[in-house]
N, C-alpha and C. Protein backbone atom coordinates (compact mmCIF):
# COMPACT_ATOMS: atom_id res chain seq x y z
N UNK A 1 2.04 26.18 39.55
CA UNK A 1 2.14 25.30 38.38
C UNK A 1 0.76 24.71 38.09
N UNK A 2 0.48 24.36 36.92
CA UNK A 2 -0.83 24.49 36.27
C UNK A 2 -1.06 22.76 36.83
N UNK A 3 -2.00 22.32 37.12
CA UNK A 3 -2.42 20.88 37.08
C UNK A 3 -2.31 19.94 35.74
N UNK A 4 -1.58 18.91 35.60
CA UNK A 4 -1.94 18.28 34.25
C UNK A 4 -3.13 17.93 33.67
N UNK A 5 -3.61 18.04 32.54
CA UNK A 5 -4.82 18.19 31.81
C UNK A 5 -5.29 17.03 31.53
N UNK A 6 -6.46 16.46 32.04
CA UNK A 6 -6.93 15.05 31.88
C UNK A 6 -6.68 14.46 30.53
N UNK A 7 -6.57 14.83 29.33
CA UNK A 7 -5.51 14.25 28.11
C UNK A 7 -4.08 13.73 28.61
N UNK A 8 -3.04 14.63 29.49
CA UNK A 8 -1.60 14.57 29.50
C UNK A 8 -1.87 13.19 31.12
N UNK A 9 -3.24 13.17 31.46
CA UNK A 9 -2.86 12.01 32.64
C UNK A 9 -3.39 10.89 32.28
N UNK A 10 -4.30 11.04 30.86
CA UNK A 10 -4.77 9.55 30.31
C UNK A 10 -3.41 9.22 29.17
N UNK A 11 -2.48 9.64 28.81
CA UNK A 11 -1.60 9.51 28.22
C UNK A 11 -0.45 9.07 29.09
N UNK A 12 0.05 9.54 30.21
CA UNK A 12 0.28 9.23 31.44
C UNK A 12 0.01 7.69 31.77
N UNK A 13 -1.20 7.50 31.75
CA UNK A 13 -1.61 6.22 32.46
C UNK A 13 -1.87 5.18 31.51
N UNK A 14 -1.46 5.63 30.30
CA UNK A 14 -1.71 4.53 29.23
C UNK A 14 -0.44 4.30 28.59
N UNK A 15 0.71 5.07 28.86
CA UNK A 15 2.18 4.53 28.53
C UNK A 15 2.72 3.56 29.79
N UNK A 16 2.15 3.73 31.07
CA UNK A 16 2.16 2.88 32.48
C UNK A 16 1.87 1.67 31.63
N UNK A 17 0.74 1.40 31.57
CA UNK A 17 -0.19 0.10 31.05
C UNK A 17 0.39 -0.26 29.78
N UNK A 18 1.01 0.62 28.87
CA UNK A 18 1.50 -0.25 27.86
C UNK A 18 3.03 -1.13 28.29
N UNK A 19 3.54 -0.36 28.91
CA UNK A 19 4.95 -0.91 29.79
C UNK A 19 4.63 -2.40 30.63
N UNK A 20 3.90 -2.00 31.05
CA UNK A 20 3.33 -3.26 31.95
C UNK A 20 3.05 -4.39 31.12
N UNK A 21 2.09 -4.11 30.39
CA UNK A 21 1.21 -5.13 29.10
C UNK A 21 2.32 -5.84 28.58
N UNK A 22 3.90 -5.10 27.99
CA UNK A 22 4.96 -5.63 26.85
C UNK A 22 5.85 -6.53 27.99
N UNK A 23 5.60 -5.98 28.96
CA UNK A 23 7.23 -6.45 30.26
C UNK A 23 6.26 -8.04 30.61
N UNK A 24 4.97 -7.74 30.84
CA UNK A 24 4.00 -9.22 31.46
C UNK A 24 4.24 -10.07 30.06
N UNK A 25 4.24 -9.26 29.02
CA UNK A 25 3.89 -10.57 27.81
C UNK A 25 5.10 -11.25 27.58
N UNK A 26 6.51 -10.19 27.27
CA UNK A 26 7.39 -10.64 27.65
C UNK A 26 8.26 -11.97 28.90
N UNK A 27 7.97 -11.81 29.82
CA UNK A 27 7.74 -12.81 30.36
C UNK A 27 6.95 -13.91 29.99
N UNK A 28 5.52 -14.10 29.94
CA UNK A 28 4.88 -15.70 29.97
C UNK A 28 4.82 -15.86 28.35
N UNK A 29 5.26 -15.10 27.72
CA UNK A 29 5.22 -15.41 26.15
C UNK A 29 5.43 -16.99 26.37
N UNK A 30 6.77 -17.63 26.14
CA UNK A 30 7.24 -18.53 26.02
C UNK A 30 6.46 -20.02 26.72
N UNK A 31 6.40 -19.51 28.26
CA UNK A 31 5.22 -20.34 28.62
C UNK A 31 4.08 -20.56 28.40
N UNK A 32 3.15 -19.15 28.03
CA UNK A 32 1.88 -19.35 27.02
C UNK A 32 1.69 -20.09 25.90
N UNK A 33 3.29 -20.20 25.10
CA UNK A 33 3.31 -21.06 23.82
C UNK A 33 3.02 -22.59 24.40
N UNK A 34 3.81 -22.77 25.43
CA UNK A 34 3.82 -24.10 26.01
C UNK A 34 2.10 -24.32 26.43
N UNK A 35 2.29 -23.68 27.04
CA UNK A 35 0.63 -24.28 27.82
C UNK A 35 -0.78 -24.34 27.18
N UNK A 36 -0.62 -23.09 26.10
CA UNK A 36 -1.36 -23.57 24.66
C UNK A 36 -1.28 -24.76 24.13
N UNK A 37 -0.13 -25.12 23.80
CA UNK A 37 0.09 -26.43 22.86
C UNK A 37 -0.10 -27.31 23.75
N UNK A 38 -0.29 -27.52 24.93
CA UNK A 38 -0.16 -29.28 25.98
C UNK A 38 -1.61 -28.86 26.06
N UNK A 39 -2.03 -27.85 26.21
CA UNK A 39 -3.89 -27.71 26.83
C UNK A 39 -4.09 -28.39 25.11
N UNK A 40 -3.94 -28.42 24.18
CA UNK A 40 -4.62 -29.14 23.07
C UNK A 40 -4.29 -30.70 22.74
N UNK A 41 -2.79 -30.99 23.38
CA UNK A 41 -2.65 -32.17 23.48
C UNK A 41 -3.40 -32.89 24.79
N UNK A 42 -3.61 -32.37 25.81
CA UNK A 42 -4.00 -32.93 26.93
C UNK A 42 -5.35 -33.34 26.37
N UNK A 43 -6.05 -31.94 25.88
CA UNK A 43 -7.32 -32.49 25.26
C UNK A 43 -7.73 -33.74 24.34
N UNK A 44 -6.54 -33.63 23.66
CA UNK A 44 -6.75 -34.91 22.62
C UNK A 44 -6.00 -35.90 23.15
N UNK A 45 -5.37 -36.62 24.39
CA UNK A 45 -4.85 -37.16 24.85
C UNK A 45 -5.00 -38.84 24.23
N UNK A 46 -6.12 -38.90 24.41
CA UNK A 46 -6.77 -40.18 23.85
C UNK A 46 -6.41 -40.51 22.77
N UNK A 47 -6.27 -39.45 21.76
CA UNK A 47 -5.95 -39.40 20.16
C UNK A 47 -4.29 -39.39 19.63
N UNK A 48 -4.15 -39.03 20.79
CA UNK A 48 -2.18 -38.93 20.62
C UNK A 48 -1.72 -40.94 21.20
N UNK A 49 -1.21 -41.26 20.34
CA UNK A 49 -1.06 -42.84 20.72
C UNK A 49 0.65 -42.56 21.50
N UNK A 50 0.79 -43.43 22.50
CA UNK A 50 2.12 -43.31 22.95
C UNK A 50 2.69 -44.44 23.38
N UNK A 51 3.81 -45.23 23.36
CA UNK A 51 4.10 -46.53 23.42
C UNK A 51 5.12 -46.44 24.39
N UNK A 52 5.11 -46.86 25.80
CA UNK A 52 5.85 -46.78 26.94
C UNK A 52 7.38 -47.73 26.27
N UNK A 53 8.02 -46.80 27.18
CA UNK A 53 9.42 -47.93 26.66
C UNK A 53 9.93 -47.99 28.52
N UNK A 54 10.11 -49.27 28.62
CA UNK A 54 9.87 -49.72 29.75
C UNK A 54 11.89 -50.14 30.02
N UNK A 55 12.55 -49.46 30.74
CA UNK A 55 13.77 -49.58 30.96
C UNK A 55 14.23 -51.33 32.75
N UNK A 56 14.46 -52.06 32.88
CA UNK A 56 14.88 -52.57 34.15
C UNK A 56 16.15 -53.19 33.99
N UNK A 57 16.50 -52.48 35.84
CA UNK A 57 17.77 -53.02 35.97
C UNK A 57 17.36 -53.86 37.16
N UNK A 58 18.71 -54.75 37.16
CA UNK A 58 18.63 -55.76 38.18
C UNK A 58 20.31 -55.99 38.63
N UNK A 59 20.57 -56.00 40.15
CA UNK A 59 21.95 -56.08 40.68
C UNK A 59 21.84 -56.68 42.25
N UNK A 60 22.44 -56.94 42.76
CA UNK A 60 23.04 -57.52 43.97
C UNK A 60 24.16 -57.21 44.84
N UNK A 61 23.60 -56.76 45.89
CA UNK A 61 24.34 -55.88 46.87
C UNK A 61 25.21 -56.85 47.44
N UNK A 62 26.59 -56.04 47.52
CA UNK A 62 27.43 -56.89 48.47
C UNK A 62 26.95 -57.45 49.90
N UNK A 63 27.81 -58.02 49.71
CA UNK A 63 27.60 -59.02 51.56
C UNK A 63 28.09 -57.99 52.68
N UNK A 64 29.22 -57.00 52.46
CA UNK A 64 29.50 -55.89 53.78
C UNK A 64 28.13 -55.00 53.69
N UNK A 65 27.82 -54.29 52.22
CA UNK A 65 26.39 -53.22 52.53
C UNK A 65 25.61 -54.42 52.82
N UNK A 66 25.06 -55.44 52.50
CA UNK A 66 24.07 -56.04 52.60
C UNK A 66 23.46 -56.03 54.41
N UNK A 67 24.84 -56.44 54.64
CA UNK A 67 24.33 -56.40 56.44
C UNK A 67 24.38 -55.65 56.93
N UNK A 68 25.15 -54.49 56.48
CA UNK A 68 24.69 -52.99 57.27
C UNK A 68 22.82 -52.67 56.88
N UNK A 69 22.56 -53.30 56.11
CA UNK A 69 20.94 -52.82 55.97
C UNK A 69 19.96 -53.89 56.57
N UNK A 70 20.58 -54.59 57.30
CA UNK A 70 19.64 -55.78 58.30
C UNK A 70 18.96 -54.80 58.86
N UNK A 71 17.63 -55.20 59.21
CA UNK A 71 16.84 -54.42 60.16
C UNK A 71 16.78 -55.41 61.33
N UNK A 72 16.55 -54.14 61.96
CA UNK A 72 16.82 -54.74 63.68
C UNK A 72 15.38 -55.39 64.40
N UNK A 73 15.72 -56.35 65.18
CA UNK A 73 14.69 -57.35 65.31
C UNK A 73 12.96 -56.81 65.74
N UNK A 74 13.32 -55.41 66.22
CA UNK A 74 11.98 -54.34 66.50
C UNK A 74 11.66 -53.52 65.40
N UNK A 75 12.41 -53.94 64.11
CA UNK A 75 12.01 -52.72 63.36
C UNK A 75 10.50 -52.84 63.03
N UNK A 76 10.14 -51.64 63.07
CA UNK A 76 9.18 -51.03 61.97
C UNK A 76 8.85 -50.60 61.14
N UNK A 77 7.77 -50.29 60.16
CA UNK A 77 7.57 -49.33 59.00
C UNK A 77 8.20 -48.13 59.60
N UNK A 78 8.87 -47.78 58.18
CA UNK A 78 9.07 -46.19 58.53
C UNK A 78 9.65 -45.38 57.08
N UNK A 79 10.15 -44.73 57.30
CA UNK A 79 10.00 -43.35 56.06
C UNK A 79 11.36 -42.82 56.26
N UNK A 80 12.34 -43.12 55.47
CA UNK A 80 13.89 -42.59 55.58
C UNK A 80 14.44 -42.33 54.46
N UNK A 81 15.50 -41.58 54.14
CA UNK A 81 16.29 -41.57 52.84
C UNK A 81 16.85 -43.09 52.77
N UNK A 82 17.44 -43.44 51.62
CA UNK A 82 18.70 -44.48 51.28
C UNK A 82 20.22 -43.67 51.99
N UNK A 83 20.71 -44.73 52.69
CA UNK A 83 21.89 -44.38 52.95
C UNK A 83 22.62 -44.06 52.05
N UNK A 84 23.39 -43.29 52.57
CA UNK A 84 24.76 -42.45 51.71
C UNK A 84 25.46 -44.11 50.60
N UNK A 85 25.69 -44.66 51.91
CA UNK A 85 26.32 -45.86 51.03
C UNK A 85 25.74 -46.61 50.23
N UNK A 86 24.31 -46.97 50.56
CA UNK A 86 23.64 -47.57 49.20
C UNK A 86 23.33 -46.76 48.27
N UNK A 87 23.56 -45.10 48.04
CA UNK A 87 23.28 -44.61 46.70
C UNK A 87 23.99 -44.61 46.40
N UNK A 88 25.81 -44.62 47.09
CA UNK A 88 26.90 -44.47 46.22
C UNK A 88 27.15 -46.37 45.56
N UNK A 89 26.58 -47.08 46.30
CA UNK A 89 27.04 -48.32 45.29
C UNK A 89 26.01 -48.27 43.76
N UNK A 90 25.02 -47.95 43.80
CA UNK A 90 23.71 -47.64 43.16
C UNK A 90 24.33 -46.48 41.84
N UNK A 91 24.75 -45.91 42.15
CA UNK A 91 25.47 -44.58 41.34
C UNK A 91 26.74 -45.71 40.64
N UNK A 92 27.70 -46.39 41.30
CA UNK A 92 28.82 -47.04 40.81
C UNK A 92 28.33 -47.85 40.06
N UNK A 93 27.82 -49.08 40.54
CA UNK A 93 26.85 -50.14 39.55
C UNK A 93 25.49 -50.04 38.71
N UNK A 94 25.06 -49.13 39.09
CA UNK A 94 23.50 -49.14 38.13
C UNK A 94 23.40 -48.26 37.63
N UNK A 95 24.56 -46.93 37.95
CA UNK A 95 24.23 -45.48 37.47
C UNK A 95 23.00 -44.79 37.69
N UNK A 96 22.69 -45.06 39.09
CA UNK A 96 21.81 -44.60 39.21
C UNK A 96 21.83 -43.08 40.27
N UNK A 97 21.65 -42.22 39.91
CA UNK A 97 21.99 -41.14 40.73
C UNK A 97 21.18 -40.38 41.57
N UNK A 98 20.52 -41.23 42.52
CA UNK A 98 19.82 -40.66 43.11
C UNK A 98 19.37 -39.40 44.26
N UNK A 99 18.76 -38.89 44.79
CA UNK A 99 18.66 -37.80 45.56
C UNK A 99 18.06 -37.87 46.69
N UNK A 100 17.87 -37.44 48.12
CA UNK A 100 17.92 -37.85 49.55
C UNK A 100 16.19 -37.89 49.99
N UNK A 101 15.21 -38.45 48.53
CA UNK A 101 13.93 -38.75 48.96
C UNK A 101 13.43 -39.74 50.08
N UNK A 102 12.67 -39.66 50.73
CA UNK A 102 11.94 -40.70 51.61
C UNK A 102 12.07 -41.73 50.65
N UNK A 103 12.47 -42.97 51.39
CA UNK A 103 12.24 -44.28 51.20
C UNK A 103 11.12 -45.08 51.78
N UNK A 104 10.30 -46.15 51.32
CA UNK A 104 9.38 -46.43 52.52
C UNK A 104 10.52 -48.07 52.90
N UNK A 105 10.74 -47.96 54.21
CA UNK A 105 11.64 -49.36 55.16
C UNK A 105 10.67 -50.06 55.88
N UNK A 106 10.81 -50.95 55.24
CA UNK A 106 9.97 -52.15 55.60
C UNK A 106 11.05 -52.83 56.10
N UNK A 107 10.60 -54.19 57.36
CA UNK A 107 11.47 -55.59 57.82
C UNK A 107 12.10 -55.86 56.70
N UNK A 108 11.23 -56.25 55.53
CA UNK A 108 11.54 -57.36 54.26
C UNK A 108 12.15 -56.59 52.98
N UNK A 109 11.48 -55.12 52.65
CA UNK A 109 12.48 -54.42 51.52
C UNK A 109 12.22 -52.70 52.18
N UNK A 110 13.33 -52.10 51.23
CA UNK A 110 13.33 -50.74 51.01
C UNK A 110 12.60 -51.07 49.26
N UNK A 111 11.47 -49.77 49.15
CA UNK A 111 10.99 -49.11 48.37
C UNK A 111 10.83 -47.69 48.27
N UNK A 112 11.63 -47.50 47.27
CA UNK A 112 11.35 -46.11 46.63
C UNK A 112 10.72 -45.66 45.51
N UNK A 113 9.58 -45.18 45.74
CA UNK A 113 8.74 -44.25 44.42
C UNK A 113 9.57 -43.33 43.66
N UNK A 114 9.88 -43.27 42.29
CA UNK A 114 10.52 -42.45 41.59
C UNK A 114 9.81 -41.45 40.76
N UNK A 115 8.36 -41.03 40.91
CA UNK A 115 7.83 -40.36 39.80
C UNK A 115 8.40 -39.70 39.20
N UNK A 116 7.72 -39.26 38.17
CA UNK A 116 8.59 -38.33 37.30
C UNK A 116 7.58 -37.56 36.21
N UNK A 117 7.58 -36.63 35.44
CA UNK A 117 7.15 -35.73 34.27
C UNK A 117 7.16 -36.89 33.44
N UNK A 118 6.01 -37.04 32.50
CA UNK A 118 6.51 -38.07 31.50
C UNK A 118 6.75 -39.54 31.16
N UNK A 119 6.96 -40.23 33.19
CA UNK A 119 6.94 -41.61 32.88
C UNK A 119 6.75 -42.01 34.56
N UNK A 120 7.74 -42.76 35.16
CA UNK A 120 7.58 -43.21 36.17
C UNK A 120 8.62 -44.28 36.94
N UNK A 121 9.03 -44.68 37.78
CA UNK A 121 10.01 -45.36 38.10
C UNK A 121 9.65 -45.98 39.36
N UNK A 122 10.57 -46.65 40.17
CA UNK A 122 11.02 -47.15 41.35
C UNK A 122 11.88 -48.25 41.24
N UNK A 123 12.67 -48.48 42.80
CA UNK A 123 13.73 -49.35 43.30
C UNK A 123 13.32 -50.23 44.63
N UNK A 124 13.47 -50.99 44.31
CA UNK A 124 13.60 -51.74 45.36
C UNK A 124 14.52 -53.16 46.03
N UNK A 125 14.78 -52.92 47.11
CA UNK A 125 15.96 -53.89 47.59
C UNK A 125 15.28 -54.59 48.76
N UNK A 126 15.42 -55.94 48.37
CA UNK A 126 15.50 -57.19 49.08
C UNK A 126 16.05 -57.26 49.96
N UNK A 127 15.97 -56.88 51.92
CA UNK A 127 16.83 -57.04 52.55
C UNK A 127 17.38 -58.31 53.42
N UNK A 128 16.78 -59.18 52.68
CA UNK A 128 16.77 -60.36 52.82
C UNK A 128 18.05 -61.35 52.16
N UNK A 129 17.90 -61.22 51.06
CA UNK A 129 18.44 -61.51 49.52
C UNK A 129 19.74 -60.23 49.47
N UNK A 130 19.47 -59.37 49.36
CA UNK A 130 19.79 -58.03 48.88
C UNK A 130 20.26 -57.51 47.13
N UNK A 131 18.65 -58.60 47.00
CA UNK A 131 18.24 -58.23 45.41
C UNK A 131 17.68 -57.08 44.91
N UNK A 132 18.36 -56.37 43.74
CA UNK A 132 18.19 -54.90 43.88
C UNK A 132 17.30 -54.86 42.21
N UNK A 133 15.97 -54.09 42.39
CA UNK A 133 15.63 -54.21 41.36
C UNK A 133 15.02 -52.73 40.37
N UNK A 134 15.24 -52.30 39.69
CA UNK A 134 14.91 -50.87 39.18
C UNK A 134 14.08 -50.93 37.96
N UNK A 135 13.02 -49.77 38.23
CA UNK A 135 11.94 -50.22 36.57
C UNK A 135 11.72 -48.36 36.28
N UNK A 136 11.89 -48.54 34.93
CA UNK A 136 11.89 -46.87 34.33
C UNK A 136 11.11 -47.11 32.95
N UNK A 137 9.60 -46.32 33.38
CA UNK A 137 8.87 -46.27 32.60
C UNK A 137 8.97 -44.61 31.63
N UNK A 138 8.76 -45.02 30.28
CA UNK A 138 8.95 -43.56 30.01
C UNK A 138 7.55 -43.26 28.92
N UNK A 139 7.14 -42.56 28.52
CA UNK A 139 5.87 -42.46 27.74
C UNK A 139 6.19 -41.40 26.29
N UNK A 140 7.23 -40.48 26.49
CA UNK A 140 7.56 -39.68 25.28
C UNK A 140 7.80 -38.57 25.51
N UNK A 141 8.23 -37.42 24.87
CA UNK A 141 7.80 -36.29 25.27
C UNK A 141 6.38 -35.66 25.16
N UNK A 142 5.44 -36.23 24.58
CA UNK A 142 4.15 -35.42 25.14
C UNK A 142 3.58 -35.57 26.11
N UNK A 143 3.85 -36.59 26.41
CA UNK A 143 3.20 -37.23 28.57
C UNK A 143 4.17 -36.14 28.78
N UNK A 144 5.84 -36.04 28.70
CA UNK A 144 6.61 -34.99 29.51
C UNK A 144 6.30 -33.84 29.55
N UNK A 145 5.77 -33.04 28.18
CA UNK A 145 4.98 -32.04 28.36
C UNK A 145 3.85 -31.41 29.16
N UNK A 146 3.02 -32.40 28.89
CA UNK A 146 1.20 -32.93 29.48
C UNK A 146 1.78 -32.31 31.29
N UNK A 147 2.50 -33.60 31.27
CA UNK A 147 2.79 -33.84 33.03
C UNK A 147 3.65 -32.03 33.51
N UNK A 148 4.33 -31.40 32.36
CA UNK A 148 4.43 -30.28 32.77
C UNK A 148 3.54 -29.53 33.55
N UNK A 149 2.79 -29.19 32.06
CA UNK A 149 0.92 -28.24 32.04
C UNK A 149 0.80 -28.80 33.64
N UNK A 150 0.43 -29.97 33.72
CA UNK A 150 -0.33 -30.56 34.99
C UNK A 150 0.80 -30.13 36.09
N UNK A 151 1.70 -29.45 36.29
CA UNK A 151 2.84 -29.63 37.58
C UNK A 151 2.97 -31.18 38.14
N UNK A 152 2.87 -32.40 37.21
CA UNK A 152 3.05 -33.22 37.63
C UNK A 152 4.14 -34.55 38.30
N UNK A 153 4.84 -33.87 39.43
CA UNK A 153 5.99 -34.67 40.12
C UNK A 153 7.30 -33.89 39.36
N UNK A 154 6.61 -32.45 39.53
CA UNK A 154 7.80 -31.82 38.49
C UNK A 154 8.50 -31.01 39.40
N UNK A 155 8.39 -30.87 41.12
CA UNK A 155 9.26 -30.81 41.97
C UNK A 155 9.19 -28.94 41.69
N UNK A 156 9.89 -28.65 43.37
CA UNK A 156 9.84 -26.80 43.91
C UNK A 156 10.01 -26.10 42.53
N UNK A 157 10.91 -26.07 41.62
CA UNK A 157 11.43 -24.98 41.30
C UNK A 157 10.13 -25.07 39.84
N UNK A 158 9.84 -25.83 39.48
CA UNK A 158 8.30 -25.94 38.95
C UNK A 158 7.50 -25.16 39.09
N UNK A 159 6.90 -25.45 40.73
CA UNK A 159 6.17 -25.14 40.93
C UNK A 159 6.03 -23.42 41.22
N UNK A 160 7.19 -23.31 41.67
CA UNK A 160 7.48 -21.46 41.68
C UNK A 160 7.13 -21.06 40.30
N UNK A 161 8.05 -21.65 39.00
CA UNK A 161 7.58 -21.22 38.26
C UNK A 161 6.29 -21.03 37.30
N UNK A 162 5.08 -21.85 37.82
CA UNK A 162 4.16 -21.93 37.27
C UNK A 162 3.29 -20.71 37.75
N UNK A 163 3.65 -20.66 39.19
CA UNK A 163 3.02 -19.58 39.94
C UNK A 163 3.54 -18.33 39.50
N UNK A 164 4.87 -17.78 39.28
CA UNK A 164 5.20 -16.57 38.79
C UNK A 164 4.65 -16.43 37.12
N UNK A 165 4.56 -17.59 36.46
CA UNK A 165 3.92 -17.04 35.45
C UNK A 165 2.54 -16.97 35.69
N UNK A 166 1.75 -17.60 36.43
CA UNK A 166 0.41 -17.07 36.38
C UNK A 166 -0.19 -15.81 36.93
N UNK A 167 0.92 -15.06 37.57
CA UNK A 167 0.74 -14.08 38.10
C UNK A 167 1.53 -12.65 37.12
N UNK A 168 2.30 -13.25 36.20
CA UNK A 168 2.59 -12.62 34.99
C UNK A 168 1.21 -12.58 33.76
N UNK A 169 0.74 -13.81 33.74
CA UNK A 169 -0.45 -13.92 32.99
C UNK A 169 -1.59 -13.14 33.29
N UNK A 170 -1.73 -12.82 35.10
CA UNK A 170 -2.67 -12.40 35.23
C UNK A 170 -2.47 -10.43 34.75
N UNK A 171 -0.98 -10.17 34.85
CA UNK A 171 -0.95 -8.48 34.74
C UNK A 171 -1.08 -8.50 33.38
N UNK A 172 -0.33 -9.59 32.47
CA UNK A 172 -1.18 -9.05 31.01
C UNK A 172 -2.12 -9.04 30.35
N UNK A 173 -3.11 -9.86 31.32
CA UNK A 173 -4.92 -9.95 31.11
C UNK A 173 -5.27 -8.32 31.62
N UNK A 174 -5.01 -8.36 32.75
CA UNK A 174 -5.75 -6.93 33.46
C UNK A 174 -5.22 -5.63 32.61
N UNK A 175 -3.60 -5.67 32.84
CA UNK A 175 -3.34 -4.30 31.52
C UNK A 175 -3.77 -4.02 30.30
N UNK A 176 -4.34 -5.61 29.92
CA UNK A 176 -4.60 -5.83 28.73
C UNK A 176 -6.50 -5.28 28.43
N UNK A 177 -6.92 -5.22 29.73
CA UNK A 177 -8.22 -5.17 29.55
C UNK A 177 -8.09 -3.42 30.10
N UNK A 178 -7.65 -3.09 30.63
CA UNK A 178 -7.28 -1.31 30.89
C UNK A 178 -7.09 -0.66 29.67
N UNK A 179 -6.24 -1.36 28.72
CA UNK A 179 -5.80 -0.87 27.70
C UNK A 179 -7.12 -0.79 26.66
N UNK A 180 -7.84 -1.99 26.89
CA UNK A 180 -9.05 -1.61 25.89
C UNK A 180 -10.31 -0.86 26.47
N UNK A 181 -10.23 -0.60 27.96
CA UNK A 181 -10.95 0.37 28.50
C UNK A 181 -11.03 1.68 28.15
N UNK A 182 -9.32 2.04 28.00
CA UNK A 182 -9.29 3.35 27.39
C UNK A 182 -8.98 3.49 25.92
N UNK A 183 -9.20 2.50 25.13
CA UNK A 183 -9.31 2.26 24.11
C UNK A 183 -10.81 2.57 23.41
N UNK A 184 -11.40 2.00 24.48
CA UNK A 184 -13.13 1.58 24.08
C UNK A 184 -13.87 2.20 23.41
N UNK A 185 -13.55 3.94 23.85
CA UNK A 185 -14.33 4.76 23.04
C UNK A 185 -14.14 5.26 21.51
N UNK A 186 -13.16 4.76 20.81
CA UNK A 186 -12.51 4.76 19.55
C UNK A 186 -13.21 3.59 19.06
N UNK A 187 -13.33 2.25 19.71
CA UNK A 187 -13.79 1.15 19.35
C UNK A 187 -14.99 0.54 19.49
N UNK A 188 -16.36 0.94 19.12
CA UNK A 188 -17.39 0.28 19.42
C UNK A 188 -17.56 -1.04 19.23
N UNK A 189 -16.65 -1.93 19.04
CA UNK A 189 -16.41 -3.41 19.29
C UNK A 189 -16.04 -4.09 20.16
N UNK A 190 -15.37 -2.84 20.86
CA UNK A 190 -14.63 -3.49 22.39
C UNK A 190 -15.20 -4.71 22.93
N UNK A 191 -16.37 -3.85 23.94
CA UNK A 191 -17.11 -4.96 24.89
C UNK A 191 -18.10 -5.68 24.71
N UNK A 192 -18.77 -5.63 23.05
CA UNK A 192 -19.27 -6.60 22.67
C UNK A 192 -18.31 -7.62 22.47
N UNK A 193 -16.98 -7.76 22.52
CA UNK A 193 -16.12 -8.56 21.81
C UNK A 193 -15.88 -9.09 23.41
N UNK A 194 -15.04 -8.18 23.97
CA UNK A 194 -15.58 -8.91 25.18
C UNK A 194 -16.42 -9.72 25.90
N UNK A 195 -17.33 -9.13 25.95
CA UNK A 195 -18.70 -9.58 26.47
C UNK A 195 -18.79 -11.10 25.66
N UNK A 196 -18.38 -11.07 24.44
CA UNK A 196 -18.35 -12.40 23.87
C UNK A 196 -17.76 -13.61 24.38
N UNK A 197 -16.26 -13.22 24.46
CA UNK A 197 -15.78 -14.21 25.06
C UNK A 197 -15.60 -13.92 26.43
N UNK A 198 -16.35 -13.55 27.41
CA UNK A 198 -17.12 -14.43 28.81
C UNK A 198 -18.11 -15.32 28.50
N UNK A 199 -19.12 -14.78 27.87
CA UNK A 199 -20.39 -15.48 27.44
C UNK A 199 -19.97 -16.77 27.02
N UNK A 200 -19.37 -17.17 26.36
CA UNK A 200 -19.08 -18.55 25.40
C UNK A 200 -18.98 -19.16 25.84
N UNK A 201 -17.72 -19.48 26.93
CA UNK A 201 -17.44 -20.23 27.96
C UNK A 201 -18.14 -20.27 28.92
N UNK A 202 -19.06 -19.87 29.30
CA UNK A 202 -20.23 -19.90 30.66
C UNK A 202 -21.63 -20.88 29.78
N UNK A 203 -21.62 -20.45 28.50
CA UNK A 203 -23.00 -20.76 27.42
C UNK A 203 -22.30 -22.59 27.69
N UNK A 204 -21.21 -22.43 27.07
CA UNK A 204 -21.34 -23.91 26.57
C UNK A 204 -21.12 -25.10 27.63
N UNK A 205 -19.92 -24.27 29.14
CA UNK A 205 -20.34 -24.91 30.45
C UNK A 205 -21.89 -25.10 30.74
N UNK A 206 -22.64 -24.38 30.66
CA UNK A 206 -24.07 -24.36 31.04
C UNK A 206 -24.68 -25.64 30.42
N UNK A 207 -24.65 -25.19 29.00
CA UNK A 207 -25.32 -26.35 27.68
C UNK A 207 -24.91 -27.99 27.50
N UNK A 208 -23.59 -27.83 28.01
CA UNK A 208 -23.11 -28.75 27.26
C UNK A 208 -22.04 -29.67 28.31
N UNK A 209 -21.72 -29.02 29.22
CA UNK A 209 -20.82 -29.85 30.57
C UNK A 209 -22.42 -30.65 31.79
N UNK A 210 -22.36 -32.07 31.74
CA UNK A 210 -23.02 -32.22 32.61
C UNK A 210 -22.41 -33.54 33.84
């Protein structure tokens, strides 16, 4: 049997690369739209005005939970979830539905950091008192966006996905640059066009970032 003819294996290897190129774009399409549009808001961040709307609750723990959360006369700092039972009173009275994060336990209160995409929070209880106090900062959806772009307190399944698309991003850059490899010789614009945009971004880092 005859060998295939360097035409039938660059045709070959350029229906590979177009498959690749449509299946990668396919994928981060949607996220490219995203990360385009927050990389121009992030930029103009300053210019986008945003007016926090500042949410607090305030409640008081019964007298049975209250003394189950006495700390014991050796306690120390330390780093624990909220008990089962103080999120379920927390969920009943404040609606607050929380999830099995580190708490920081102090003698005098439990504090919990609530970050979040977009705004910011925390709780804290008086174990003294067993004055319970909650603050929910929110900024809009373009901080929620922004804080996307940034993976900011946007937790595992985030972060997987930022990584599978950048690794989607990266096969439709490379197929994408194969494709104009074997393109190139039809196109005497190619790699000046190329060559352009490396240059730009290195010129104006050079010139103009100090």
């Amino acid at each position: 049997m005859a060998a295939p003819s360097a035409s039938a294996q660059r045709s070959a290897w350029l229906k590979q690369l177009h498959q690749w190129h449509w299946i990668s774009s396919a994928l981060c399409l949607i996220g490219m739209i995203l990360f385009s549009v927050t990389g121009i808001t992030l930029n103009h961040a300053a210019d986008i005005g945003a007016t926090p709307v500042v949410t607090q609750l305030k409640g008081q723990l019964p007298a049975p939970l209250l003394q189950r959360l006495q700390p014991a006369d050796d306690e120390q700092e330390r780093k624990a979830p909220l008990t089962p039972e103080l999120r379920g009173w927390l969920a009943d009275t404040l609606q607050l539905r929380l999830d099995e994060r580190d708490a920081e336990w102090s003698p005098e209160e439990i504090y919990l950091p609530l970050p979040r995409p977009g705004g910011d929070a925390w709780l804290r209880v008086q174990r003294d008192s067993g004055a319970v106090e909650y603050e929910l900062t929110e900024r809009g959806w373009v901080s929620y966006f922004n804080d996307l772009h940034k993976g900011r307190h946007t937790g595992t399944a985030w972060s997987w996905f930022i990584d599978i698309f950048a690794v989607a991003c990266l096969v439709f850059s490379i197929t994408g640059l194969l494709i104009l490899k074997m393109h190139a010789t039809n196109r005497p614009s190619t790699w000046p066009i190329v060559g352009l945009g490396l240059l730009l971004p290195f010129l104006l880092a050079l010139l103009f970032i100090h």
